[in-house]
C-alpha atoms as a PDB file:
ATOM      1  CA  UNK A   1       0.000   0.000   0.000  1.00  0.00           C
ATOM      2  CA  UNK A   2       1.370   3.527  -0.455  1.00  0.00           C
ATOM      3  CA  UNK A   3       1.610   6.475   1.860  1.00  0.00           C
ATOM      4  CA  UNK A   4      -1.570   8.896   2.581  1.00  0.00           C
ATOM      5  CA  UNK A   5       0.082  12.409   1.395  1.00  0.00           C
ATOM      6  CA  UNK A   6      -1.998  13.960   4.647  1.00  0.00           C
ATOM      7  CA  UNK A   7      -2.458  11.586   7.137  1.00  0.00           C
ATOM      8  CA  UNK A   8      -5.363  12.237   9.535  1.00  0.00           C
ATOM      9  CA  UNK A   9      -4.042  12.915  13.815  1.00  0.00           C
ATOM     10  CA  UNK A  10      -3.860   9.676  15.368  1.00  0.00           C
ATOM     11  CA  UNK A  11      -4.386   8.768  18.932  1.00  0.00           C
ATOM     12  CA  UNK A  12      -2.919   6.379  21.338  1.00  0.00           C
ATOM     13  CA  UNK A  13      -5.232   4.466  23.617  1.00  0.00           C
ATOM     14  CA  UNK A  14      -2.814   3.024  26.582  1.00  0.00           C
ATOM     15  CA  UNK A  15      -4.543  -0.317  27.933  1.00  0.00           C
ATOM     16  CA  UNK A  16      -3.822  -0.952  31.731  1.00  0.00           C
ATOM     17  CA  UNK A  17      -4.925  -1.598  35.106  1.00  0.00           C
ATOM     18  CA  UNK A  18      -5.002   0.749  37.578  1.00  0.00           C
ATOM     19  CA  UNK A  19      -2.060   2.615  38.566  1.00  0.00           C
ATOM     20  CA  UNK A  20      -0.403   0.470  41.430  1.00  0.00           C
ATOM     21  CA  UNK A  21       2.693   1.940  42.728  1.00  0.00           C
ATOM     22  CA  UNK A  22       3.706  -1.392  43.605  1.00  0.00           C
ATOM     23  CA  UNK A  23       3.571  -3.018  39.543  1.00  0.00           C
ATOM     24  CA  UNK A  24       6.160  -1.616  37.523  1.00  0.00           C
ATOM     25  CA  UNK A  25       4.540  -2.899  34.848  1.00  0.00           C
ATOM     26  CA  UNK A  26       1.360  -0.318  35.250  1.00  0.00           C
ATOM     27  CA  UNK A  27       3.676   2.685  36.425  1.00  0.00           C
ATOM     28  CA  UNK A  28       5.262   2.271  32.726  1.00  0.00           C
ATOM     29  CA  UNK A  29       1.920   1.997  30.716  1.00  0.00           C
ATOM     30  CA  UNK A  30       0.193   5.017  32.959  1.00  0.00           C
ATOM     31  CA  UNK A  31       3.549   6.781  32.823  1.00  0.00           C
ATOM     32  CA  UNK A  32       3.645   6.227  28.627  1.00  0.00           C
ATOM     33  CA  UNK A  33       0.604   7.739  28.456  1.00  0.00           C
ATOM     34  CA  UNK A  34       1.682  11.135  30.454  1.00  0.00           C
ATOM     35  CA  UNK A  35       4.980  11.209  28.273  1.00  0.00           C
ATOM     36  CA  UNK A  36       3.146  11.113  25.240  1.00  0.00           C
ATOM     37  CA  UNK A  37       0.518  13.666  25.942  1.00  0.00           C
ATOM     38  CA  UNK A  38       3.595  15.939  27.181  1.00  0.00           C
ATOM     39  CA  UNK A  39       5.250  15.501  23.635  1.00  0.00           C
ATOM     40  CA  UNK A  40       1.798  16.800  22.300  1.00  0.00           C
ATOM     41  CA  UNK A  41       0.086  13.707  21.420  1.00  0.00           C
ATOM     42  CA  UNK A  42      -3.656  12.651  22.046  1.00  0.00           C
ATOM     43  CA  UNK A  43      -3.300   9.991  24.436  1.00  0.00           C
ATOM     44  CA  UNK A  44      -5.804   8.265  26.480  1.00  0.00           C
ATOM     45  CA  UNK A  45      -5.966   5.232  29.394  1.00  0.00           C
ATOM     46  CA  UNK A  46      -8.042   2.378  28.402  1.00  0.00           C
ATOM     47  CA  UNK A  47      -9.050   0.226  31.935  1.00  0.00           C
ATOM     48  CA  UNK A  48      -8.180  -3.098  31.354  1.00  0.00           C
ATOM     49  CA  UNK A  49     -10.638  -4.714  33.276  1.00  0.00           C
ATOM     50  CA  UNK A  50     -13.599  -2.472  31.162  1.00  0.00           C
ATOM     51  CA  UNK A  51     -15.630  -4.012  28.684  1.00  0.00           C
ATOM     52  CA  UNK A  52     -15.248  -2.833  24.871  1.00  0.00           C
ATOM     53  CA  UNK A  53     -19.256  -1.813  23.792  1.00  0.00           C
ATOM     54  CA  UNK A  54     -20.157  -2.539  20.032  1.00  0.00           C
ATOM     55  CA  UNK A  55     -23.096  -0.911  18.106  1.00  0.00           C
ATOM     56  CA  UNK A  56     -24.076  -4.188  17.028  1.00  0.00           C
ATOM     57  CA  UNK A  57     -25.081  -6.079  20.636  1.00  0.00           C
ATOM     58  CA  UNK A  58     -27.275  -3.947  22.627  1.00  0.00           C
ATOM     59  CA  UNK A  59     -27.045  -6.003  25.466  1.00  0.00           C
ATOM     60  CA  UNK A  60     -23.065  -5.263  25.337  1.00  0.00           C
ATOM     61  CA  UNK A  61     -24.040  -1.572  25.705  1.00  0.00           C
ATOM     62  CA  UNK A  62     -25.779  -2.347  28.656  1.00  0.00           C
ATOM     63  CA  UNK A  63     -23.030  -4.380  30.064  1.00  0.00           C
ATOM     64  CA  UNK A  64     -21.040  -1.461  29.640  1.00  0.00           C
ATOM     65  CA  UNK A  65     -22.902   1.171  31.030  1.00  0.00           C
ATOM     66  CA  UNK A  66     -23.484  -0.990  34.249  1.00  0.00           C
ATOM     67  CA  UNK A  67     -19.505  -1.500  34.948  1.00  0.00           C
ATOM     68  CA  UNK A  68     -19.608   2.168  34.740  1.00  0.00           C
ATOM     69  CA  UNK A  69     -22.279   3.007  36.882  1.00  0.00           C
ATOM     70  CA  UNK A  70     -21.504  -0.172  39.228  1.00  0.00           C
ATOM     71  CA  UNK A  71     -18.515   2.191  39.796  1.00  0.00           C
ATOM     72  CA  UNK A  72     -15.681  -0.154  38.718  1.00  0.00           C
ATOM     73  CA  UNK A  73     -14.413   2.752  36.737  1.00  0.00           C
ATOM     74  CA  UNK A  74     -14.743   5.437  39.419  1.00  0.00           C
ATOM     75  CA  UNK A  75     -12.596   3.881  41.899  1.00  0.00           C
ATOM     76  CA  UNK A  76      -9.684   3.420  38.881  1.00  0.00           C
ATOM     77  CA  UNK A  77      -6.615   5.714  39.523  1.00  0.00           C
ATOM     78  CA  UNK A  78      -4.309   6.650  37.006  1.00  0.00           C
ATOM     79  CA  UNK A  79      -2.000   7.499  40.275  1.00  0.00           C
ATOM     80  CA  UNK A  80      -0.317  10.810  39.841  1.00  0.00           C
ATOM     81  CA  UNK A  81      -0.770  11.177  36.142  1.00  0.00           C
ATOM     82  CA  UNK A  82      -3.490  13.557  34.891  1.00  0.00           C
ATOM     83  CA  UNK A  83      -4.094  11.140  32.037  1.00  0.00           C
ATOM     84  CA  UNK A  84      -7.964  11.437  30.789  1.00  0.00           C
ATOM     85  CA  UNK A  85     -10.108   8.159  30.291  1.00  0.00           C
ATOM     86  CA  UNK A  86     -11.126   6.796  26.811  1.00  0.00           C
ATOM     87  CA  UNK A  87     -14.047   6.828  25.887  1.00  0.00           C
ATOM     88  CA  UNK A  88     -15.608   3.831  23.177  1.00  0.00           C
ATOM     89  CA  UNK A  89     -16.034   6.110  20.482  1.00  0.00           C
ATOM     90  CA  UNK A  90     -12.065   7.376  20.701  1.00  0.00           C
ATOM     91  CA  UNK A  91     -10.894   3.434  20.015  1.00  0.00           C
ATOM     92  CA  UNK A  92     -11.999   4.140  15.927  1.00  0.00           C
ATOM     93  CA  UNK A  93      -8.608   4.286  13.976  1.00  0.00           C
ATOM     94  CA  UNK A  94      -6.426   4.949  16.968  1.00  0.00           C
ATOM     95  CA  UNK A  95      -3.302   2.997  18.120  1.00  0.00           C
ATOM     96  CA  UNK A  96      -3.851   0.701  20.870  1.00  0.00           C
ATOM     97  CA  UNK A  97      -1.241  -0.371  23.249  1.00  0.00           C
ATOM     98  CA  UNK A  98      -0.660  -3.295  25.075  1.00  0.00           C
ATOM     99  CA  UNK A  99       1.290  -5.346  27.130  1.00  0.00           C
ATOM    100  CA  UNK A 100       3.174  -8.283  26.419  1.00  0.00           C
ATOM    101  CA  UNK A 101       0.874  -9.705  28.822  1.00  0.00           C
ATOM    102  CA  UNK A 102      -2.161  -8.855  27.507  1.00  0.00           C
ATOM    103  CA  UNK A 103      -4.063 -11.573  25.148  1.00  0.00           C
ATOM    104  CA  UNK A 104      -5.040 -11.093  21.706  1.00  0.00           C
ATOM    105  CA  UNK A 105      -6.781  -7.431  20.807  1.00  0.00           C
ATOM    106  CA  UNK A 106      -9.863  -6.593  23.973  1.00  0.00           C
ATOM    107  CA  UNK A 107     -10.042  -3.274  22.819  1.00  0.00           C
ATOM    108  CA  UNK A 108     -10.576  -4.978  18.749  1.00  0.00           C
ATOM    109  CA  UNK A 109      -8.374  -1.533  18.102  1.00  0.00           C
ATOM    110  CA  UNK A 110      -7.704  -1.504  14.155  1.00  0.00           C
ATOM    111  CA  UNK A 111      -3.268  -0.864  15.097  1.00  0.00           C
ATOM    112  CA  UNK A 112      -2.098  -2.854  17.669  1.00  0.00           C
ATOM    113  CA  UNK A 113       1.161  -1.884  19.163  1.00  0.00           C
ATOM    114  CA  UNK A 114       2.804  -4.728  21.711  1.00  0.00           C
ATOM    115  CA  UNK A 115       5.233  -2.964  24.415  1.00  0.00           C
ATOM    116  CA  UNK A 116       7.186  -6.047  25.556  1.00  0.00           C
ATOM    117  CA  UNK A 117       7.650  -4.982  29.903  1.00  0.00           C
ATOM    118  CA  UNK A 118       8.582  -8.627  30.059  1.00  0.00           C
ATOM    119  CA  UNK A 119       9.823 -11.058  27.971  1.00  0.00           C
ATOM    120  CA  UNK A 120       6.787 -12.595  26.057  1.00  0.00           C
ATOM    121  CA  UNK A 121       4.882 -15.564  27.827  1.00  0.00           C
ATOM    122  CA  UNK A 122       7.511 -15.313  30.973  1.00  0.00           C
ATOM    123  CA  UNK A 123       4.580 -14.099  33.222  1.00  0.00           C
ATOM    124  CA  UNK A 124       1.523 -15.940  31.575  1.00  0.00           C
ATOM    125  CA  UNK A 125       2.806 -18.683  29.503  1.00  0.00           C
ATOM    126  CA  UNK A 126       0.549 -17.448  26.965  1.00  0.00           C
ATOM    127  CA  UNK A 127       2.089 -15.542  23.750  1.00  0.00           C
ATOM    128  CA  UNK A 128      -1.435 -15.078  21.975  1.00  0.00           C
ATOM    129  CA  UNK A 129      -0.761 -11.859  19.595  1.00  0.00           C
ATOM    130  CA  UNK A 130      -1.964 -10.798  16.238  1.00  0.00           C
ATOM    131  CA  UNK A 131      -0.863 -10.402  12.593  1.00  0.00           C
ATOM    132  CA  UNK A 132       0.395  -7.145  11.550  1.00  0.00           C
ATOM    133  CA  UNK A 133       1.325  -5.619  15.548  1.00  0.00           C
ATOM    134  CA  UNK A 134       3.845  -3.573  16.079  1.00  0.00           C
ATOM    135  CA  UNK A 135       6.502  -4.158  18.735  1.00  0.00           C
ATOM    136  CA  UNK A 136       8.735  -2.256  20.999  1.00  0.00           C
ATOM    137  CA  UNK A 137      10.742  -3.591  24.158  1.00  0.00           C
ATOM    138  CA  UNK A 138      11.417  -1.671  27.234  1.00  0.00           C
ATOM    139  CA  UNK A 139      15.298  -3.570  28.169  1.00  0.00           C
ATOM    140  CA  UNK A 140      16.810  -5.668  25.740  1.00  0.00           C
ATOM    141  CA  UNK A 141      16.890  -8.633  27.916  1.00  0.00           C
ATOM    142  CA  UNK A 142      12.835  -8.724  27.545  1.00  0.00           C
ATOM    143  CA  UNK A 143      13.489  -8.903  23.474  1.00  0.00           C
ATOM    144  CA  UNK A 144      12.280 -12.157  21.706  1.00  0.00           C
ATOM    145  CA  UNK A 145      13.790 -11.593  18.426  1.00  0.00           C
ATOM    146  CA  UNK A 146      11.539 -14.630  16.726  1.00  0.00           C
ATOM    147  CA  UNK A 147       8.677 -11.819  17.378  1.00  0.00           C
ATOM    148  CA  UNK A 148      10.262  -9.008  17.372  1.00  0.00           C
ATOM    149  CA  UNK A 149      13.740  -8.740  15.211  1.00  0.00           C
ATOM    150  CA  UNK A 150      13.884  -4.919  15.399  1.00  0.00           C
ATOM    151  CA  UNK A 151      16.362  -4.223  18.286  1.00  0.00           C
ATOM    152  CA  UNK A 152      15.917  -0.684  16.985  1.00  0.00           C
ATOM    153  CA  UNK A 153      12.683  -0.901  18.447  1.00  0.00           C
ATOM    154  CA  UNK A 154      13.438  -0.001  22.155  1.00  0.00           C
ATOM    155  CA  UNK A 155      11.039   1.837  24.199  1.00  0.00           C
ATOM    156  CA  UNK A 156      12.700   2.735  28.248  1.00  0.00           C
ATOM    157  CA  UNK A 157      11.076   5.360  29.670  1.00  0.00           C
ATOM    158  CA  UNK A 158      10.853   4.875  34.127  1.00  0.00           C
ATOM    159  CA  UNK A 159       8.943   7.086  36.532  1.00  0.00           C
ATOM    160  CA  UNK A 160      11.665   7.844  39.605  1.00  0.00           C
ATOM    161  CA  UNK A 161       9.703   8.003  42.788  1.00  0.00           C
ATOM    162  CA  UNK A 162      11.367  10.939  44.558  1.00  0.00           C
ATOM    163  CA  UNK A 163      11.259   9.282  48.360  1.00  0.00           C
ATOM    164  CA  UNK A 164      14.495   7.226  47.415  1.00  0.00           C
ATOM    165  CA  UNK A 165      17.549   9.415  47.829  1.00  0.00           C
ATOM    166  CA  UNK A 166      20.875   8.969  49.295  1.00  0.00           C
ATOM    167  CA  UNK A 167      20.606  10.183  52.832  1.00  0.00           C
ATOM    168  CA  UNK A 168      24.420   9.312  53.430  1.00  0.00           C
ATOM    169  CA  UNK A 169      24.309   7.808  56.146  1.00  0.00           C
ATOM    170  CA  UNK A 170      27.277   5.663  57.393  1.00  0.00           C
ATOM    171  CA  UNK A 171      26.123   3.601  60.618  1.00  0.00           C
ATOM    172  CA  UNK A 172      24.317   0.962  57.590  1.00  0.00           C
ATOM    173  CA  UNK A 173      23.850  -2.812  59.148  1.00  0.00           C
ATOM    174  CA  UNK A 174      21.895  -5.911  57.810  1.00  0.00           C
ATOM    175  CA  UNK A 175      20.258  -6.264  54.571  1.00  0.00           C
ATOM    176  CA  UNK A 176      16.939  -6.395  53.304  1.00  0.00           C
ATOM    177  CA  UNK A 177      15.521  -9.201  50.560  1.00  0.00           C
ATOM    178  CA  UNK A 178      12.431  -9.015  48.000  1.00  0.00           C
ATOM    179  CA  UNK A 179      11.061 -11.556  46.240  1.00  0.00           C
ATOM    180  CA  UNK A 180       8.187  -9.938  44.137  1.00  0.00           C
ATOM    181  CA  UNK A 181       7.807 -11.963  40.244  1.00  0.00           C
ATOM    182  CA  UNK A 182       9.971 -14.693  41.986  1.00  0.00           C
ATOM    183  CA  UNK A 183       8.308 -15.823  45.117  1.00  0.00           C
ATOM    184  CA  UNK A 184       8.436 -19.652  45.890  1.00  0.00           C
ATOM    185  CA  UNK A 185      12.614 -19.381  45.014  1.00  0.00           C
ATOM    186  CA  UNK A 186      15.202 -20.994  47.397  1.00  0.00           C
ATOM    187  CA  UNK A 187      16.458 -17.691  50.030  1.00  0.00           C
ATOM    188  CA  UNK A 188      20.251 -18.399  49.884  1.00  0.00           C
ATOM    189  CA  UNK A 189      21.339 -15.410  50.874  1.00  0.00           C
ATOM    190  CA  UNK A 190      22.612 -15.021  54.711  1.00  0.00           C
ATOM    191  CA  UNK A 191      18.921 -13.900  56.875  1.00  0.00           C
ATOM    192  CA  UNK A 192      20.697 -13.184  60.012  1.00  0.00           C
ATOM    193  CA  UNK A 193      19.303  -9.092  60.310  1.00  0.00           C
ATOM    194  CA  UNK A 194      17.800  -9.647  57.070  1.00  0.00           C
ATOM    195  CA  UNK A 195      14.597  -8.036  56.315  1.00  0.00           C
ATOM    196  CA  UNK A 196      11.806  -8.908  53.584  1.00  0.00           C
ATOM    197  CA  UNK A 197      10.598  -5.555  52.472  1.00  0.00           C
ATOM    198  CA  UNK A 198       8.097  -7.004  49.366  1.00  0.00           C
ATOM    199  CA  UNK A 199       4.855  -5.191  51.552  1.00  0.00           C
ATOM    200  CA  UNK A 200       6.258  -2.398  52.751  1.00  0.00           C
ATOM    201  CA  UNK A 201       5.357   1.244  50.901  1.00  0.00           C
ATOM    202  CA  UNK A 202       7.777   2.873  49.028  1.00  0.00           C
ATOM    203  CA  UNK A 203       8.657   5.109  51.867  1.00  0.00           C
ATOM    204  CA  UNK A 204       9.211   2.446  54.178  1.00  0.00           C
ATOM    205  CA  UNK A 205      11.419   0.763  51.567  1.00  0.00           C
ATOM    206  CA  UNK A 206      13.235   4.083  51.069  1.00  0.00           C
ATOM    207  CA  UNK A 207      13.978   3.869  54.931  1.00  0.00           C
ATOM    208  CA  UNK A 208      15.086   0.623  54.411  1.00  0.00           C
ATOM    209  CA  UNK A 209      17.379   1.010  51.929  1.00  0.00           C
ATOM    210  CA  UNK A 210      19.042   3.773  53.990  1.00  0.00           C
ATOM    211  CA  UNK A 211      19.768   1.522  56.709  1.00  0.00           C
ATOM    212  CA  UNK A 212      20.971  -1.344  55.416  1.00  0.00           C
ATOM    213  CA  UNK A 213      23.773  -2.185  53.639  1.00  0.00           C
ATOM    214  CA  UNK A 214      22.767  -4.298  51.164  1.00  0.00           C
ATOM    215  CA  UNK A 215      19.845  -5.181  49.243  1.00  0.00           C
ATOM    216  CA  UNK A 216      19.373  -9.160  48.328  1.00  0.00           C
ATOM    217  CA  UNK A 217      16.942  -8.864  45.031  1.00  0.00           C
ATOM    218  CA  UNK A 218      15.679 -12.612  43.677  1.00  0.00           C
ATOM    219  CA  UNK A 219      14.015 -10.808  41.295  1.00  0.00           C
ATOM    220  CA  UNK A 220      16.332 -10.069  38.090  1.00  0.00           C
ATOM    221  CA  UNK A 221      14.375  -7.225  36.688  1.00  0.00           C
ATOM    222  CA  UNK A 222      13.191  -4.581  38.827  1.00  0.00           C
ATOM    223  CA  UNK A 223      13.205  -0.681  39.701  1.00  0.00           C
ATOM    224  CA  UNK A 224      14.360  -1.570  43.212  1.00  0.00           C
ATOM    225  CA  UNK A 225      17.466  -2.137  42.591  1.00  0.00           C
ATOM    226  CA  UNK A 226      18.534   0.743  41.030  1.00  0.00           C
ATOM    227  CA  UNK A 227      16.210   2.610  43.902  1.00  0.00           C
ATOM    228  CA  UNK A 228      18.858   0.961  46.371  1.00  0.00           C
ATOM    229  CA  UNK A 229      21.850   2.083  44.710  1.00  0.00           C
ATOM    230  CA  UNK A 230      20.254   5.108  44.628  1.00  0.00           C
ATOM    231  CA  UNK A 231      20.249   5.251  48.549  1.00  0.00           C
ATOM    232  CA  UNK A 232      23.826   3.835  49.191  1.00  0.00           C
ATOM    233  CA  UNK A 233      22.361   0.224  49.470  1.00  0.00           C
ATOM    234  CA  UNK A 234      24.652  -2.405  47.719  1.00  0.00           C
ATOM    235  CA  UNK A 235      22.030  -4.262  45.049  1.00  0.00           C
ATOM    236  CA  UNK A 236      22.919  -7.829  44.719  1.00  0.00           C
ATOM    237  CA  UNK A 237      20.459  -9.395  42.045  1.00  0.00           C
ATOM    238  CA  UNK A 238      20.585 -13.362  42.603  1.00  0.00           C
ATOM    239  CA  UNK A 239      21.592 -15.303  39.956  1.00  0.00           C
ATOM    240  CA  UNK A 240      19.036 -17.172  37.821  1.00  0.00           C
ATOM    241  CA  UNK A 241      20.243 -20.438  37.253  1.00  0.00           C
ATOM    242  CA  UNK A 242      22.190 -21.077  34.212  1.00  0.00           C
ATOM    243  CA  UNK A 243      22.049 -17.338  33.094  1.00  0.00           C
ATOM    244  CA  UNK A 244      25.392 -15.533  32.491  1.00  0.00           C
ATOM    245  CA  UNK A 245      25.538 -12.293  33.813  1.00  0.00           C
ATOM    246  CA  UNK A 246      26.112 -11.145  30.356  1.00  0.00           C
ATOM    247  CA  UNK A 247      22.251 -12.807  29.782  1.00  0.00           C
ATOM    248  CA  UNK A 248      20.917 -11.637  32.861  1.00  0.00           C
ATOM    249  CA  UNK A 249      22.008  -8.002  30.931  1.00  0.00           C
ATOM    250  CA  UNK A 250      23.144  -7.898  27.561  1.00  0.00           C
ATOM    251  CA  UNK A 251      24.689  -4.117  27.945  1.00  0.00           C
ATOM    252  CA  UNK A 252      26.820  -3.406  30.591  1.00  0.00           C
ATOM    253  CA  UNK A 253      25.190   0.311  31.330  1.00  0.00           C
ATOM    254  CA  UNK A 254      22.197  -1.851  32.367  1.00  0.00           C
ATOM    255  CA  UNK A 255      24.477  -3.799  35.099  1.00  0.00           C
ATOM    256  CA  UNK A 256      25.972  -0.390  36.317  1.00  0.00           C
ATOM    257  CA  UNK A 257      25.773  -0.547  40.449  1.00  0.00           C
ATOM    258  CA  UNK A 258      24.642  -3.470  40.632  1.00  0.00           C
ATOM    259  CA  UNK A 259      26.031  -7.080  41.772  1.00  0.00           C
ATOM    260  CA  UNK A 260      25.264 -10.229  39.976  1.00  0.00           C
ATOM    261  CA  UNK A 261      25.971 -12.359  43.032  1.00  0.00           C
ATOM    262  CA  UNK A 262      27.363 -11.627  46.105  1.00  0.00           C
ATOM    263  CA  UNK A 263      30.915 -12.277  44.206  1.00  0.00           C
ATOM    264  CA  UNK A 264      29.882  -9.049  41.676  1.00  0.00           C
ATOM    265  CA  UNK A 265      30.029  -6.386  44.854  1.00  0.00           C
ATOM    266  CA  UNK A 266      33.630  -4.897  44.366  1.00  0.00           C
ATOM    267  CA  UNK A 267      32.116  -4.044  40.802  1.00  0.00           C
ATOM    268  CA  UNK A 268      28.319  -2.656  42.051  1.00  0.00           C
ATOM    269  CA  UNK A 269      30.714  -0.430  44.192  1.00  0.00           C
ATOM    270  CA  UNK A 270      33.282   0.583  41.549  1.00  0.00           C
ATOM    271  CA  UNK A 271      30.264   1.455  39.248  1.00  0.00           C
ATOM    272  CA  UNK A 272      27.456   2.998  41.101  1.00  0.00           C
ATOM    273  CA  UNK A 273      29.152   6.778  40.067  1.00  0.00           C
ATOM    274  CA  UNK A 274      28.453   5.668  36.479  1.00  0.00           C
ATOM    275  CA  UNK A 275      25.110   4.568  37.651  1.00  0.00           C
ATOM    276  CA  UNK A 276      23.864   8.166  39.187  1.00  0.00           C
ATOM    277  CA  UNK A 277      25.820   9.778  36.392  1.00  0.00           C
ATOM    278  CA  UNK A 278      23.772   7.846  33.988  1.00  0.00           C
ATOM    279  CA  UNK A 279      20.162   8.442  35.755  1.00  0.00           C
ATOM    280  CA  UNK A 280      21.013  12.277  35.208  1.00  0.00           C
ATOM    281  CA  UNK A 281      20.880  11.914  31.709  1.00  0.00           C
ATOM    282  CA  UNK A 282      18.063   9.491  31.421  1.00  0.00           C
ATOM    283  CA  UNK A 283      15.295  11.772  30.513  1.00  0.00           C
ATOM    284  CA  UNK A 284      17.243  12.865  27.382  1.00  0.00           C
ATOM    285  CA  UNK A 285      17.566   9.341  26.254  1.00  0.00           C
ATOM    286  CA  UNK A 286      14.026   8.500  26.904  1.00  0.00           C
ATOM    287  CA  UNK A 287      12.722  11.580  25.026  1.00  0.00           C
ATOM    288  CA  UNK A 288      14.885  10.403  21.726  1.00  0.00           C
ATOM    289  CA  UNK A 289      13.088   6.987  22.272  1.00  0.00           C
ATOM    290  CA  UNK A 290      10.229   8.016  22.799  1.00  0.00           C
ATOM    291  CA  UNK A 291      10.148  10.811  19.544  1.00  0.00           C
ATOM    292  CA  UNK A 292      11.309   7.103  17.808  1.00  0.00           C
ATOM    293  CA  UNK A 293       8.179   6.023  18.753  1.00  0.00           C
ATOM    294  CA  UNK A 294       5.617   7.882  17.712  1.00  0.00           C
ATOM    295  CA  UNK A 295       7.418   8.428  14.582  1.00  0.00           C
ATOM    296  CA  UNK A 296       7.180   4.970  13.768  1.00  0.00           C
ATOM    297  CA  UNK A 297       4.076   4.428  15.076  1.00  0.00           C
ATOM    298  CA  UNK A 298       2.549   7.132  12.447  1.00  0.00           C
ATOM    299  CA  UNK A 299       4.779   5.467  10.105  1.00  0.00           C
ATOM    300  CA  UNK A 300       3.640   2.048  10.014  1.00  0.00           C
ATOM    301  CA  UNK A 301      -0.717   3.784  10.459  1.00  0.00           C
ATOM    302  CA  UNK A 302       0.131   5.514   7.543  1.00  0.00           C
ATOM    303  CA  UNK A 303       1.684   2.796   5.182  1.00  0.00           C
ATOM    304  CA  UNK A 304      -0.943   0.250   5.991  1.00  0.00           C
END
């Protein structure tokens, strides 16, 4: 098909749950939506758990109108993002985004983008997509390269919760543990003055990671790791058996500050500076990825 000369705005409808502090994975999609309405897009939230109406079954209509009223959608929070709620009529022609975990197309939006937060069918054992998505990856580790073989196609973009900061403090004892996308694994790490900190809020993790001095992560991939370097807490991800480090991250700006087993601490310490020095510029990379992503987003809508 050729390119429309003038092709008409598009929209992005961001499918998600509602905003949970605690899920990376729903900070990213709510925070995707804010970035994009900053860079002067039309961007709206979709709820995941709402029902798609169609003109065609009345009795879907009704369904619809009784999660709203039911108040299933008042009590959804798009935390502190003032992203706006789509309505049905806003899905027409628009780009829909999901996650990796999402099945198949709810929304039945007509261009189906697939943000990979995980690495597809790690979380669900279910890799049920579509013909003719298109797919970006938030860390190259989550990549599958049989679905998606554009590494060009990197999407990063991470909301910093402002109560972790580095209070410098020098009296640091114990560690503290989370298990989060890995509960049920074997806890090999010493637990003498060793805290699990998986329910505590952020601010009581922030306290924790100023306390401690070191933080025992069993899962691989998550924000709190780089939150405890950002405190002066030693991160020590534990290894995944039968992963290289150079698996766990293919880059080694994404292993910055942190350990790879308790063995990998003389090099979390050595490279934490690179770590903070690299956060500072984040926001510039993540803008350039992001203006990559709209433009190929519009791209692809317009040469279908």
């Amino acid at each position: 098909m050729g390119t429309r000369a003038d092709p008409r705005p598009v929209r992005f409808i961001i499918w998600t749950p509602t905003f949970d502090e605690t899920s990376g994975g729903t900070i990213s999609l709510h925070l995707l939506c804010h970035r994009l309405n900053e860079a002067g897009e039309e961007a709206l939230i979709w709820p995941s758990e709402r029902p798609r109406p169609s003109l065609r079954r009345p009795r879907t209509i009704l369904s619809w109108l009784k999660h709203v009223v039911t108040g299933r959608e008042r009590g959804f929070s798009t935390g502190p993002f003032p992203n706006r709620i789509a309505r049905p009529a806003d899905v027409e022609g628009a780009i829909v985004v999901y996650p990796e975990i999402t099945n198949g197309n709810p929304v039945k939006g007509e261009h189906v983008v697939r943000w990979f937060l995980h690495r597809p069918g790690h979380l669900t054992g279910v890799r049920n997509y579509g013909k003719d998505e298109l797919y970006f990856y938030i860390l190259a580790a989550f990549n599958d390269e049989e679905i998606n073989p554009n590494s060009d196609n990197k999407l990063s973009i991470v909301w910093f919760n402002p109560v972790y900061r580095d209070e410098g403090r020098t009296d640091r004892q114990g560690s503290c543990y989370l298990m989060r996308k890995e509960t049920g694994r074997e806890l090999t790490h010493d637990l003498a003055d060793s805290i699990r900190i998986d329910a505590l809020s952020h601010a009581e993790k922030a306290d924790e990671f100023s306390r401690r001095r070191y933080f025992y992560s069993y899962d691989p991939y998550t924000m709190y790791s780089t939150y405890a370097a950002i405190c002066g807490c030693i991160p020590i991800v534990m290894k995944l058996p039968g992963v290289s480090r150079e698996e766990w991250h293919p880059r080694e700006q994404d292993r910055w500050g942190m350990a790879y087993g308790e063995e990998d601490i003389p090099y979390a310490v050595e490279t934490r500076g690179k770590l903070l020095a690299r956060l500072e510029r984040w926001r510039a990379d993540e803008d350039r990825m992001l203006a990559d992503f709209i433009r190929k987003c519009k791209a692809w809508v317009s040469g279908r």
